[in-house]
N, C-alpha and C. Protein backbone atom coordinates (compact mmCIF):
# COMPACT_ATOMS: atom_id res chain seq x y z
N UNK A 1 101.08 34.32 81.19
CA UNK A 1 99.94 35.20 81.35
C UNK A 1 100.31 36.42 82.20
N UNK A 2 100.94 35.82 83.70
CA UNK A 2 101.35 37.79 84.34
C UNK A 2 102.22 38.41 83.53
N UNK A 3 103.17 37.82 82.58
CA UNK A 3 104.61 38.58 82.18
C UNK A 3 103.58 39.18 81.00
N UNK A 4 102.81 38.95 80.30
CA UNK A 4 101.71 39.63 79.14
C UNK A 4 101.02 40.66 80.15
N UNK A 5 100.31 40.49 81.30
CA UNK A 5 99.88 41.68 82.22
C UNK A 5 100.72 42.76 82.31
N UNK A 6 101.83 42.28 82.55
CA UNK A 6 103.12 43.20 83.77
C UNK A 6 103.38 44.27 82.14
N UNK A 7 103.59 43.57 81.34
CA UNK A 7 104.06 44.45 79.82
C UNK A 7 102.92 45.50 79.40
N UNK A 8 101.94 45.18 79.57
CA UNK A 8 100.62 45.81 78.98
C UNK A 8 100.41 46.85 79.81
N UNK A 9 100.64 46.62 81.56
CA UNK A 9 100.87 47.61 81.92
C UNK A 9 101.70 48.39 81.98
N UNK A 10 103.03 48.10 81.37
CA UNK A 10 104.19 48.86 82.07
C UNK A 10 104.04 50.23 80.58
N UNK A 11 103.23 49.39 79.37
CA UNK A 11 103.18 49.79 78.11
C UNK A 11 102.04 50.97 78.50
N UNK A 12 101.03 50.68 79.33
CA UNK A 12 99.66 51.81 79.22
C UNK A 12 100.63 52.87 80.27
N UNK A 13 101.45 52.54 80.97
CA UNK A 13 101.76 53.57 82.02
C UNK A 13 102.67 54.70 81.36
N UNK A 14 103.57 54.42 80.57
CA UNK A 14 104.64 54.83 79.29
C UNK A 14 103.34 55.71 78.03
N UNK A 15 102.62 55.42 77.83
CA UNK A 15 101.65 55.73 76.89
C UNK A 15 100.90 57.04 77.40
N UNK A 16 100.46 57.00 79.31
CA UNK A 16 99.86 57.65 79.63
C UNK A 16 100.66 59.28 80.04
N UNK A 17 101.98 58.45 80.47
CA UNK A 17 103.27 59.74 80.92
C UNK A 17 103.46 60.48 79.12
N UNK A 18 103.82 59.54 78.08
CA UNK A 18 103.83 60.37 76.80
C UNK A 18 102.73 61.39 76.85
N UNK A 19 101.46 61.03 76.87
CA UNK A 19 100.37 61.95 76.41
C UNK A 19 100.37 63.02 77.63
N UNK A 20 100.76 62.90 79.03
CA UNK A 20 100.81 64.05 79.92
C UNK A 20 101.83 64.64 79.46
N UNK A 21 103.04 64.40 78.80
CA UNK A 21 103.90 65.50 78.58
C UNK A 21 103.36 66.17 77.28
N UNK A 22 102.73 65.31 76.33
CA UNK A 22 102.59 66.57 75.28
C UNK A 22 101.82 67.17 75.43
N UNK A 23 100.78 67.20 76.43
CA UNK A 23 99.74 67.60 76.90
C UNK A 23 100.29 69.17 77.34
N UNK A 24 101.44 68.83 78.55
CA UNK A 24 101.47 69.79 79.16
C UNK A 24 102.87 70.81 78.11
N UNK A 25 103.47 70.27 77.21
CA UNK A 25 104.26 71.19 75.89
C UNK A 25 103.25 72.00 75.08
N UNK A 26 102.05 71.15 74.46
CA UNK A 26 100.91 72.20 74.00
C UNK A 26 100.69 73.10 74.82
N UNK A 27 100.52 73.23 76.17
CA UNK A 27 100.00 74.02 76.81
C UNK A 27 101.07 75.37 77.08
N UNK A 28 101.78 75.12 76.70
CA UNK A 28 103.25 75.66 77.16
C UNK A 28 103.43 76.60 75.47
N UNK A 29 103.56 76.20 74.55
CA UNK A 29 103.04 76.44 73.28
C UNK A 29 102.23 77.44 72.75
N UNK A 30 100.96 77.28 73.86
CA UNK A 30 99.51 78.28 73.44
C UNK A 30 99.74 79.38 74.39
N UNK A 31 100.46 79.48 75.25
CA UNK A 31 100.65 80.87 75.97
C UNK A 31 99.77 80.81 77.46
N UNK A 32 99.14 79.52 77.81
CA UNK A 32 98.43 79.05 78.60
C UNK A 32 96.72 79.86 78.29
N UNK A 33 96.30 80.01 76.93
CA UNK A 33 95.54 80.76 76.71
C UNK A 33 94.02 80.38 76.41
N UNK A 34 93.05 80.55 77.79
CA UNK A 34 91.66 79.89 76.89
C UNK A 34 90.58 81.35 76.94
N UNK A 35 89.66 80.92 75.55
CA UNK A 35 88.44 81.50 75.19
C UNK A 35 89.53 83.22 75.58
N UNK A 36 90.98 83.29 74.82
CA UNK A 36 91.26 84.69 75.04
C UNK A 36 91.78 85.12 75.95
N UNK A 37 91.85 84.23 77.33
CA UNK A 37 91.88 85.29 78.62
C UNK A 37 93.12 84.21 79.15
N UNK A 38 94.16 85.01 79.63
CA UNK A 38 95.39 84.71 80.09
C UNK A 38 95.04 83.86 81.72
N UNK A 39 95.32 83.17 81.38
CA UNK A 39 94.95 82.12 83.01
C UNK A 39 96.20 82.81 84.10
N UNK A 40 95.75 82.44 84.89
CA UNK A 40 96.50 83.07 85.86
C UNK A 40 97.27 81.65 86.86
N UNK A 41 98.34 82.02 86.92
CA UNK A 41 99.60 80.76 86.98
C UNK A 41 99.40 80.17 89.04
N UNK A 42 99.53 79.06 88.98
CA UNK A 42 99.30 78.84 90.28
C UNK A 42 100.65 79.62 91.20
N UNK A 43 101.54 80.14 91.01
CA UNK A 43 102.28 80.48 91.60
C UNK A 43 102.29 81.93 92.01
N UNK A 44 101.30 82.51 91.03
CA UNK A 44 100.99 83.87 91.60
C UNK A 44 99.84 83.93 92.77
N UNK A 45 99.26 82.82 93.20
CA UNK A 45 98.02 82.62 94.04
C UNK A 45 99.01 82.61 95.12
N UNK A 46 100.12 81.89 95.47
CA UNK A 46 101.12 81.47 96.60
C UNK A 46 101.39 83.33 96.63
N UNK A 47 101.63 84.16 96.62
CA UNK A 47 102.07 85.26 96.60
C UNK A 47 100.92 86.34 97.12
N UNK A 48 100.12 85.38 97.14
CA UNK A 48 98.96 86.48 98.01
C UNK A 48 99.21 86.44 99.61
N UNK A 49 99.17 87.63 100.32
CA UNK A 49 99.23 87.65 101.74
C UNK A 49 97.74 88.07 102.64
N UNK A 50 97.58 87.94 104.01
CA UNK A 50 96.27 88.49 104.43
C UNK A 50 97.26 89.82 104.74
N UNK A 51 96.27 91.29 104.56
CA UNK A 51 96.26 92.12 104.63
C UNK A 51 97.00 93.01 103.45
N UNK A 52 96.89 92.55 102.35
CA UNK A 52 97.09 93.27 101.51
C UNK A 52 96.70 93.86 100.76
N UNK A 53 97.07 95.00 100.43
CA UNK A 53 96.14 95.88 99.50
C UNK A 53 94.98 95.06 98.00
N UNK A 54 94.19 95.66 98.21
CA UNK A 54 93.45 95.39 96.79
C UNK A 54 93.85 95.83 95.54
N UNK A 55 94.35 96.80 95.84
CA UNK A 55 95.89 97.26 94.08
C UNK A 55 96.66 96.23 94.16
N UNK A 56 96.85 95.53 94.86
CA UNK A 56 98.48 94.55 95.16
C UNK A 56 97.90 93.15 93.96
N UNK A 57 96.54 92.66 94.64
CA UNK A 57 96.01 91.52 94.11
C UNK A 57 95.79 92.19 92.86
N UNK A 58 95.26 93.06 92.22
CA UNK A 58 95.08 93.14 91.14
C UNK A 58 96.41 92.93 90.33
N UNK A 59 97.48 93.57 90.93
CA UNK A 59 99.12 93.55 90.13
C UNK A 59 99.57 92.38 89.72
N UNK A 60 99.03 91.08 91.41
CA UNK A 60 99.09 89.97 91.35
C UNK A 60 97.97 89.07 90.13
N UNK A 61 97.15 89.08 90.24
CA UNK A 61 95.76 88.63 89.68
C UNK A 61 95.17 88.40 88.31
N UNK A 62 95.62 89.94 88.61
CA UNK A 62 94.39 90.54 87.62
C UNK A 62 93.24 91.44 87.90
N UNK A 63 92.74 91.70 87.09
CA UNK A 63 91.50 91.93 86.92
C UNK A 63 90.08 90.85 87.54
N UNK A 64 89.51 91.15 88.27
CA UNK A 64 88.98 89.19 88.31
C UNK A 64 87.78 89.72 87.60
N UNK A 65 87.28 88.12 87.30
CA UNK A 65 85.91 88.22 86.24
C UNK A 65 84.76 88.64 87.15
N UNK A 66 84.60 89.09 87.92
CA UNK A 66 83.54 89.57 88.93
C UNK A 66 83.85 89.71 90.15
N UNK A 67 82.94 90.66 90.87
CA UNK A 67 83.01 91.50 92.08
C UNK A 67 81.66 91.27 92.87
N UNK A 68 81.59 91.10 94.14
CA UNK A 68 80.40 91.06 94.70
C UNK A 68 81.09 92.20 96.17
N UNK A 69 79.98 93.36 96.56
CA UNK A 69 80.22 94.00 97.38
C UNK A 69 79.39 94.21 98.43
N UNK A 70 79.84 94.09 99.57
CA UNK A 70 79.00 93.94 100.64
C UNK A 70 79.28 94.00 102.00
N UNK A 71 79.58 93.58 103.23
CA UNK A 71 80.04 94.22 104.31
C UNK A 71 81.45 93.63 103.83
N UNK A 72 81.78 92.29 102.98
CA UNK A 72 83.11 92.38 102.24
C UNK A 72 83.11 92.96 101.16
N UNK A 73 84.18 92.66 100.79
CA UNK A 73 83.89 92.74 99.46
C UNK A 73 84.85 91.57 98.38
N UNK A 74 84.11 90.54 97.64
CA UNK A 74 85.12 89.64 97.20
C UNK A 74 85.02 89.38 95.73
N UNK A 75 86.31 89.18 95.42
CA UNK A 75 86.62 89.50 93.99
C UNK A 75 86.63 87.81 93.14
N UNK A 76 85.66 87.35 92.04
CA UNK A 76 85.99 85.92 91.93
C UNK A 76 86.64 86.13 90.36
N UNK A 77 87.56 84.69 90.71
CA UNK A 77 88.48 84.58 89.17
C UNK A 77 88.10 83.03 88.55
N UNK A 78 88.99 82.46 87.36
CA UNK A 78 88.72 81.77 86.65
C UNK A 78 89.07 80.27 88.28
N UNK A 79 88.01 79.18 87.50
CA UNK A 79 88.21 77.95 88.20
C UNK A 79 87.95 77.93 89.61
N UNK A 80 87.02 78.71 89.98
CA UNK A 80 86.43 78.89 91.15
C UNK A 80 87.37 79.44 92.64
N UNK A 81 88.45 80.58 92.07
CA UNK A 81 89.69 81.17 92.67
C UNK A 81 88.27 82.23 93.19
N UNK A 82 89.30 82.78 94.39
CA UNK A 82 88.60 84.04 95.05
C UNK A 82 89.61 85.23 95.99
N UNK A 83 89.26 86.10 95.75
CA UNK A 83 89.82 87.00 97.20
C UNK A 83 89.02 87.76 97.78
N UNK A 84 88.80 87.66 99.22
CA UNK A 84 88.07 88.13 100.14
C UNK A 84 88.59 89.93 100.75
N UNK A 85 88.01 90.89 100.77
CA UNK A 85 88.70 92.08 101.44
C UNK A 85 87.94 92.72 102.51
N UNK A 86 88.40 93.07 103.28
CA UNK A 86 87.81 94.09 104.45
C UNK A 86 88.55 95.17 104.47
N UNK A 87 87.90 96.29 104.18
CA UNK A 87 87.81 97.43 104.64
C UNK A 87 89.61 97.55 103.17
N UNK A 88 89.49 97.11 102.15
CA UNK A 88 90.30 97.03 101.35
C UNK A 88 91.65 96.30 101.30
N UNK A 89 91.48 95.46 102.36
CA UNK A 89 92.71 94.54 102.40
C UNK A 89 92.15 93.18 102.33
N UNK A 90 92.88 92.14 102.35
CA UNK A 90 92.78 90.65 101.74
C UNK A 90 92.77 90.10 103.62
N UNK A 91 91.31 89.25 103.57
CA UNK A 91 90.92 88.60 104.85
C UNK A 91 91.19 87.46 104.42
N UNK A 92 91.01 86.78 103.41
CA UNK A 92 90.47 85.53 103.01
C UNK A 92 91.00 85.24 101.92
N UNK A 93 91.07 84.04 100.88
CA UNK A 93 91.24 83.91 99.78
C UNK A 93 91.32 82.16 99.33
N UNK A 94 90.59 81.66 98.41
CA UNK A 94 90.70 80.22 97.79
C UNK A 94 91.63 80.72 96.68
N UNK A 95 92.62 79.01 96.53
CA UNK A 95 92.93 79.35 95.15
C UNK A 95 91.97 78.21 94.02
N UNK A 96 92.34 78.55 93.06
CA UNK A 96 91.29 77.74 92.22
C UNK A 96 91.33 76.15 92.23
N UNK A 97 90.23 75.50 92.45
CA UNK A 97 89.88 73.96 92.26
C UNK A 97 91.00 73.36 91.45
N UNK A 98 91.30 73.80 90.15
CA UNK A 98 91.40 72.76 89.35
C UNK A 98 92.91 73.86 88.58
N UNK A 99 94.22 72.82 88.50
CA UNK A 99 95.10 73.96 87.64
C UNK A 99 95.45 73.01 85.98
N UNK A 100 94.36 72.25 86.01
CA UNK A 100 94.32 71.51 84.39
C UNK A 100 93.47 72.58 83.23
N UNK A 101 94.51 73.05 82.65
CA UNK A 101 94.02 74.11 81.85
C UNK A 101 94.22 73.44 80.13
C-alpha cells in the first residue's frame, strides 16, 4: 500500500514539473503576449532606482496603463505594478503581485 502511495506521488510530481515546463515554453513561444500588450519582464522592475527620472522608467517600463496626478504623481502598470514620482523622480515603486502570465 505505501510503495502504491510513494509511486502515485512521485508520478503526480513528474506530471506536475512536465506541465510547468510546457507551460512556461508556450509562454516563451507567444512573445510573452496578452490581450496585445507586451508584458513587461520582471527583470526590468529590478532596474528601477529611487530618484530617477520619469523618461528613464518609461525607457524601462513603458508606457504604463494609467496615471494619477497629484502632490505625486504615480504611474500604474499591468498586475498591480506601480511607480511613485516627486517632483519627477521615482520615490516609491511596487513591482507587480503576480509574474504568472
Amino acid at each position: 500500500m505505501l510503495k502504491k502511495s510513494v509511486i502515485f506521488f512521485i508520478a503526480t510530481c513528474l506530471l506536475m514539473l512536465a506541465a510547468d515546463y510546457a507551460h512556461s515554453v508556450y509562454l516563451k513561444d507567444v512573445g510573452q503576449q496578452v490581450e496585445g500588450r507586451q508584458l513587461t519582464n520582471k527583470k526590468m522592475w529590478t532596474k528601477i532606482l529611487r530618484d530617477m527620472p520619469a523618461r528613464q522608467i518609461k525607457d524601462i517600463l513603458g508606457e504604463p496603463e494609467r496615471a494619477v496626478e497629484g502632490v505625486t504623481t504615480i504611474w500604474f502598470y499591468q498586475k498591480g505594478g506601480s511607480v511613485e514620482f516627486s517632483n519627477g523622480k521615482v520615490i516609491k515603486w511596487i513591482k507587480p503581485y503576480s509574474w504568472d502570465y
